[in-house]
C-alpha atoms as a PDB file:
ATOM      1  CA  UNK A   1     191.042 296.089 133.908  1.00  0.00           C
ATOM      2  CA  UNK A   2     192.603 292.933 132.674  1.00  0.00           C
ATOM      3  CA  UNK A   3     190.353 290.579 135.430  1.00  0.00           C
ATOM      4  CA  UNK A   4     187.469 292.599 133.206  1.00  0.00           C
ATOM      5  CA  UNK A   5     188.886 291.837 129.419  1.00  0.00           C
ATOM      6  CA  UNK A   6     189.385 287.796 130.857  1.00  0.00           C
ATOM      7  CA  UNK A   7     185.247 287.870 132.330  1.00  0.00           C
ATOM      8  CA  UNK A   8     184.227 289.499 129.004  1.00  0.00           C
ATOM      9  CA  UNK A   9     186.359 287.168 126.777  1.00  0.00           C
ATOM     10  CA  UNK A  10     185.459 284.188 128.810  1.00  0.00           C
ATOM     11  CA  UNK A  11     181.467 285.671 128.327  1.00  0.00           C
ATOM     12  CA  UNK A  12     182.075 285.707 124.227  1.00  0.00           C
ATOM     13  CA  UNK A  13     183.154 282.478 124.083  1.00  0.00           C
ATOM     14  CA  UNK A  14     180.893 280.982 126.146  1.00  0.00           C
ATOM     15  CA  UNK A  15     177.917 282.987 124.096  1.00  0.00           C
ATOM     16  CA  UNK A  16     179.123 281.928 120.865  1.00  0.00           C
ATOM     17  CA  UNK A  17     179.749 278.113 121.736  1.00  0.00           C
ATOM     18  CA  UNK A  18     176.145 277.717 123.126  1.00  0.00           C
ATOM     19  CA  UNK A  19     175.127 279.211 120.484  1.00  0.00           C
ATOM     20  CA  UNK A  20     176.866 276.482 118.100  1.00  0.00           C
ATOM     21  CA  UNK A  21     175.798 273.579 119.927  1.00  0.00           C
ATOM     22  CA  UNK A  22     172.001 275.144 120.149  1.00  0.00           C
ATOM     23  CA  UNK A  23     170.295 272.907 116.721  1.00  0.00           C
ATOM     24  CA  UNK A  24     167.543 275.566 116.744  1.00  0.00           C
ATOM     25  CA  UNK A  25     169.719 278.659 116.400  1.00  0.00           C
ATOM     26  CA  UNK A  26     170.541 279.847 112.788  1.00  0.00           C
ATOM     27  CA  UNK A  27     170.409 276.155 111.584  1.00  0.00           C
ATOM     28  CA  UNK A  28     167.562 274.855 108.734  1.00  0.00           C
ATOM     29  CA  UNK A  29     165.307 271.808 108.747  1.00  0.00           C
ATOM     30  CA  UNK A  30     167.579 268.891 108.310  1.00  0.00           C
ATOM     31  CA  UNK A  31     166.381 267.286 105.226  1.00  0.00           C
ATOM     32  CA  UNK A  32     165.578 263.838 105.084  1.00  0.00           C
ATOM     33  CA  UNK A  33     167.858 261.004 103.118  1.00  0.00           C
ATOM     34  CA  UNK A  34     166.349 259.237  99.904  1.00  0.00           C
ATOM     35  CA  UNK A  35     164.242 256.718 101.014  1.00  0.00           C
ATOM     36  CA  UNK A  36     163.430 257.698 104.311  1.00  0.00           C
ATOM     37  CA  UNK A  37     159.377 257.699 105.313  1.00  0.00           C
ATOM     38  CA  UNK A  38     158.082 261.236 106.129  1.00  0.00           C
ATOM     39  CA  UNK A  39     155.263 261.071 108.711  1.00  0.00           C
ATOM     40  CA  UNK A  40     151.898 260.563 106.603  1.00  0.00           C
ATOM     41  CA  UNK A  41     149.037 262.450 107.480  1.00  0.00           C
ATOM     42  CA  UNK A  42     146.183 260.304 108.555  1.00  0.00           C
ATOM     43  CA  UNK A  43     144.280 259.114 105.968  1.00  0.00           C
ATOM     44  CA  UNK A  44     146.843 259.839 103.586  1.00  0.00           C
ATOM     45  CA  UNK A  45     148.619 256.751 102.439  1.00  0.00           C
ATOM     46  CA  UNK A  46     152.178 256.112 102.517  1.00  0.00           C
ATOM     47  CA  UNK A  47     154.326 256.393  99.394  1.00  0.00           C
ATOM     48  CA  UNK A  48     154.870 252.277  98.385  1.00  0.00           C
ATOM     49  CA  UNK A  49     158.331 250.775  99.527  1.00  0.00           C
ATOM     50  CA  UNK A  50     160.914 250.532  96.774  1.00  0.00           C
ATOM     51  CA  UNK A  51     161.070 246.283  95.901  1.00  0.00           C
ATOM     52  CA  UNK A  52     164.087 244.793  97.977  1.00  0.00           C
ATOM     53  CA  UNK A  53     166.875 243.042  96.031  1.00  0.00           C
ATOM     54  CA  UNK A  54     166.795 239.178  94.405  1.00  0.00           C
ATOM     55  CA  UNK A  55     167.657 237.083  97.434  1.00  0.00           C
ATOM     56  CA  UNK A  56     166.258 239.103 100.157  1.00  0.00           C
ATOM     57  CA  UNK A  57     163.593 238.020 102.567  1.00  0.00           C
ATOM     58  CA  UNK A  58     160.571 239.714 100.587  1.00  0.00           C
ATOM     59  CA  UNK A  59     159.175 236.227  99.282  1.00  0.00           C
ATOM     60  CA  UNK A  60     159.570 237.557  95.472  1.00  0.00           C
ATOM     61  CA  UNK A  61     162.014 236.668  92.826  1.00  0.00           C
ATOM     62  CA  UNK A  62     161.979 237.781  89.684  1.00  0.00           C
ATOM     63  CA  UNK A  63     160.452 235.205  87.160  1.00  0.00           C
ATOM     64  CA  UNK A  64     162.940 233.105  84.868  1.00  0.00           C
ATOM     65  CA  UNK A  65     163.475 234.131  81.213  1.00  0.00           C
ATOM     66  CA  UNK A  66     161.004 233.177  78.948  1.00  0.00           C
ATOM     67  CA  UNK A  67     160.977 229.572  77.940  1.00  0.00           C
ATOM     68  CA  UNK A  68     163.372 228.895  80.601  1.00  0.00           C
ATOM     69  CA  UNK A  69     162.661 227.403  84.073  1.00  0.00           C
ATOM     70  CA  UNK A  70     163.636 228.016  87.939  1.00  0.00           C
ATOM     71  CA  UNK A  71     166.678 225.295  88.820  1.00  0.00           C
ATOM     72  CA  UNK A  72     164.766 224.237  91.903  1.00  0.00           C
ATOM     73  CA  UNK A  73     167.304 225.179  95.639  1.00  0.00           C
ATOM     74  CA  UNK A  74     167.752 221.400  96.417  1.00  0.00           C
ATOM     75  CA  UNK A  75     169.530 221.187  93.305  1.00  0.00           C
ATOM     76  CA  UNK A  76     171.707 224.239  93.940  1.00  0.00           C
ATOM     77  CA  UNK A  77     174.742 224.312  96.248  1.00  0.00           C
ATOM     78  CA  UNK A  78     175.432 227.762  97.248  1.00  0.00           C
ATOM     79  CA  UNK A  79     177.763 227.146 101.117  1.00  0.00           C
ATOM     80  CA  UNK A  80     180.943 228.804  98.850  1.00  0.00           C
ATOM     81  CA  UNK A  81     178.833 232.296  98.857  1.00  0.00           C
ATOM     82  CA  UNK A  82     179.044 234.766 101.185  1.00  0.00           C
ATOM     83  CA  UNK A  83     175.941 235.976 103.783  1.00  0.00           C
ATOM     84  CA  UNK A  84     172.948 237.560 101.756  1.00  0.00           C
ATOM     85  CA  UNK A  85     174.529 236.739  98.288  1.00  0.00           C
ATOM     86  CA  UNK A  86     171.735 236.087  96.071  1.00  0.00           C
ATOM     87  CA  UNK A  87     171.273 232.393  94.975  1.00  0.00           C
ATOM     88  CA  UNK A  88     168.815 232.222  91.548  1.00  0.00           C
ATOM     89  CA  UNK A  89     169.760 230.349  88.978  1.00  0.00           C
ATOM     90  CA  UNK A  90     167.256 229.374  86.035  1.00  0.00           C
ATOM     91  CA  UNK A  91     167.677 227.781  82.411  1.00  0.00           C
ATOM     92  CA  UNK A  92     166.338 229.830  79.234  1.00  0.00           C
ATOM     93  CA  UNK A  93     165.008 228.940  76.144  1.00  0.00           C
ATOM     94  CA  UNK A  94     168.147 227.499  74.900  1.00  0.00           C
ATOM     95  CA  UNK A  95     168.959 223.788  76.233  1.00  0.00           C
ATOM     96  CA  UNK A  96     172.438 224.354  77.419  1.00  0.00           C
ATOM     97  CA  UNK A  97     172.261 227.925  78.924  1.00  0.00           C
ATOM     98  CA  UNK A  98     171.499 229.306  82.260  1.00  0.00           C
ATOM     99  CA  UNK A  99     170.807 232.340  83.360  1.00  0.00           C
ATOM    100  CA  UNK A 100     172.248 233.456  87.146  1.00  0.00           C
ATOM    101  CA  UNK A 101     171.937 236.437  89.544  1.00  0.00           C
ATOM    102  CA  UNK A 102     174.962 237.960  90.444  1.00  0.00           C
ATOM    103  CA  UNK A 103     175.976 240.588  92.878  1.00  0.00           C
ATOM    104  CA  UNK A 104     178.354 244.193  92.036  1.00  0.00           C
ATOM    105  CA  UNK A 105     178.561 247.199  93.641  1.00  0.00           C
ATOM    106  CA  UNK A 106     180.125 250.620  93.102  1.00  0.00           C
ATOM    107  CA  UNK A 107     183.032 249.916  90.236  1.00  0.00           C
ATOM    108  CA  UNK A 108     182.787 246.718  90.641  1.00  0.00           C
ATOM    109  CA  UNK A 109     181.805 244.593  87.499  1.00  0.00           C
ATOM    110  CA  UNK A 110     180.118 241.278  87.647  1.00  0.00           C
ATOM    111  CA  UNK A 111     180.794 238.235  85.184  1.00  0.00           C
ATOM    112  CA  UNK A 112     180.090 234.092  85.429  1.00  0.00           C
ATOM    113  CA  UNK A 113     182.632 231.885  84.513  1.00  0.00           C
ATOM    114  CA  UNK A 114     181.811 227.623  84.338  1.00  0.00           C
ATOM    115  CA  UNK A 115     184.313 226.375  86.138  1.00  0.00           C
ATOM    116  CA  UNK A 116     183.814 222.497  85.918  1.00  0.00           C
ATOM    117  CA  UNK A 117     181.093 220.430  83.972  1.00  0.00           C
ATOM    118  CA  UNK A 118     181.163 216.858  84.540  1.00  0.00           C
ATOM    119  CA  UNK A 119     177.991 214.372  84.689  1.00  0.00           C
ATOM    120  CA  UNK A 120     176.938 214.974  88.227  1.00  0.00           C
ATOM    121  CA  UNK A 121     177.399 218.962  88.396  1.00  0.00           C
ATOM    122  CA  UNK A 122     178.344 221.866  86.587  1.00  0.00           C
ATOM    123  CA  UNK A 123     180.376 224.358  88.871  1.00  0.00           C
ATOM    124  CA  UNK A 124     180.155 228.345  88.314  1.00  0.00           C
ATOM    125  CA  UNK A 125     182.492 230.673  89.749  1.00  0.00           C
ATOM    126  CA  UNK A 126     180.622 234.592  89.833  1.00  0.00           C
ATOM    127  CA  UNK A 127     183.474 237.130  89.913  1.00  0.00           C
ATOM    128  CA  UNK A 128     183.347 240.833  91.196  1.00  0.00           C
ATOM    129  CA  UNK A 129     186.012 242.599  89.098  1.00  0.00           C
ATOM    130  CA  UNK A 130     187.139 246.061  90.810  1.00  0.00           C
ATOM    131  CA  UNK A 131     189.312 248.301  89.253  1.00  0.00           C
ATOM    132  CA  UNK A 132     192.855 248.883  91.501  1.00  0.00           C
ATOM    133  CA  UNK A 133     194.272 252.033  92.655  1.00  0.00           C
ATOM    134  CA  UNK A 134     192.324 255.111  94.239  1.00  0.00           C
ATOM    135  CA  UNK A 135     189.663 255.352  92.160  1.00  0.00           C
ATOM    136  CA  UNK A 136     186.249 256.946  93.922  1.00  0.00           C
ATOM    137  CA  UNK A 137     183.178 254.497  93.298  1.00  0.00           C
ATOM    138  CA  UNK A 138     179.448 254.664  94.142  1.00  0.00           C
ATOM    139  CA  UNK A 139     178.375 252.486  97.247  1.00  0.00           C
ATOM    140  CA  UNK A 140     174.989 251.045  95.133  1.00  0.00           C
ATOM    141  CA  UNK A 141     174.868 247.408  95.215  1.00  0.00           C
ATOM    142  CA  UNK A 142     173.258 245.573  91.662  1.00  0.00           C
ATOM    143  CA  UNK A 143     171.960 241.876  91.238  1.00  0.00           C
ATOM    144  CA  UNK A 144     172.981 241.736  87.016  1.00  0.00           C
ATOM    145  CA  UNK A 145     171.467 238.196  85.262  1.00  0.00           C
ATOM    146  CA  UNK A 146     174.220 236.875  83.975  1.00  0.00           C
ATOM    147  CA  UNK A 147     174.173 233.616  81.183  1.00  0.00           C
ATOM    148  CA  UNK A 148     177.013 230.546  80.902  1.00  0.00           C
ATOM    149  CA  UNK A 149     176.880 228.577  78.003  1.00  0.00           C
ATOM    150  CA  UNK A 150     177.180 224.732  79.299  1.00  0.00           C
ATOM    151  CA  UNK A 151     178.710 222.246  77.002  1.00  0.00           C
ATOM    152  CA  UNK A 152     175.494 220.074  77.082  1.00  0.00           C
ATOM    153  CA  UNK A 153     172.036 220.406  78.723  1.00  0.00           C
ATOM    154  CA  UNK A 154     171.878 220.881  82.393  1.00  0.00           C
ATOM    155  CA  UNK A 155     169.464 217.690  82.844  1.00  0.00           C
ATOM    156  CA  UNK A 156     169.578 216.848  86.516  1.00  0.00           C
ATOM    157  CA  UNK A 157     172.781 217.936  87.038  1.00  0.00           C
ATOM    158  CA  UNK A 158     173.642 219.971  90.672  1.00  0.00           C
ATOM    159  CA  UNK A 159     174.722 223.390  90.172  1.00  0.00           C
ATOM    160  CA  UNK A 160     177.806 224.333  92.415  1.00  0.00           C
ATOM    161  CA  UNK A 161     178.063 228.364  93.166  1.00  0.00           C
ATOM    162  CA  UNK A 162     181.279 230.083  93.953  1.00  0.00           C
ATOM    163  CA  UNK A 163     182.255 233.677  94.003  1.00  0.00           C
ATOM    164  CA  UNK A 164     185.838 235.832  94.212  1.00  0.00           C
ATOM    165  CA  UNK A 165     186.390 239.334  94.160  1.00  0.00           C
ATOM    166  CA  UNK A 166     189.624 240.177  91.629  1.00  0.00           C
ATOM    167  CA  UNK A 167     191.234 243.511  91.304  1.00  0.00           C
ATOM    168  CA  UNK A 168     191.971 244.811  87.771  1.00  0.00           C
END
């Protein structure tokens, strides 16, 4: 009697835990993330790609405010950034302000401070302000355009890009 209650127990839980690691028993389609491609049906076209970030590989940036101009990359000295940070930086319609692309994510809150203008460069520190303690943030990464007010005209001046991450 009890070598019969340890097969029959030993049956049950057997049963139940192949039925747990079986996907097709009891269980529903798993449904598919934001973003991810479905299979199309032929000759049904594919929904279009959402457009990838400033400073990715797609080829496009977004064009420079109006009456403002592109600072061309030879004149732009991004080594201080980190991997994939994006490096745009254009002038605007007003002589002595640029407009630059910089990078927040989640809580984090994105601001431009000129660090240094002298006659050969103008440096630019882009800071990623976090808030401190346990607080529960999105994991979304944004590119804001951010403007710095130089003290004169950038002329032909290098621009010098830094970044830091501060905690609030």
């Amino acid at each position: 009697m009890r070598y019969t209650a340890i097969v029959v127990g030993a049956g049950v839980a057997l049963f139940a835990g192949a039925a747990c690691a079986n996907p097709e028993v009891g269980s529903q389609q798993p449904i598919d993330p934001p973003g991810a491609s479905a299979p199309a049906e032929p000759g049904v076209p594919a929904p279009p790609a959402p457009p990838a970030p400033p400073g990715t590989s797609d080829g496009q940036k977004p064009a420079p405010p109006a009456g403002g101009t592109a600072v061309p990359g030879d004149r732009i000295d991004s080594e201080a950034l980190p991997e994939g940070y994006p490096v745009e930086v254009s002038t605007t319609g007003q002589p002595a302000t640029l407009q630059v692309v910089a990078e927040e994510g989640g809580c984090g809150r994105a601001s431009a401070e000129v660090v240094e203008q002298s006659a050969e460069r103008v440096v630019i520190k882009l800071v990623e302000t976090e808030p401190s303690g346990g607080v529960a943030c999105t994991m979304d990464i944004r590119y804001p355009k951010l403007s710095v007010q130089l003290q004169q005209p950038l002329g032909d001046r290098e621009i010098v890009l830094q970044s830091e991450k501060r905690k609030q």
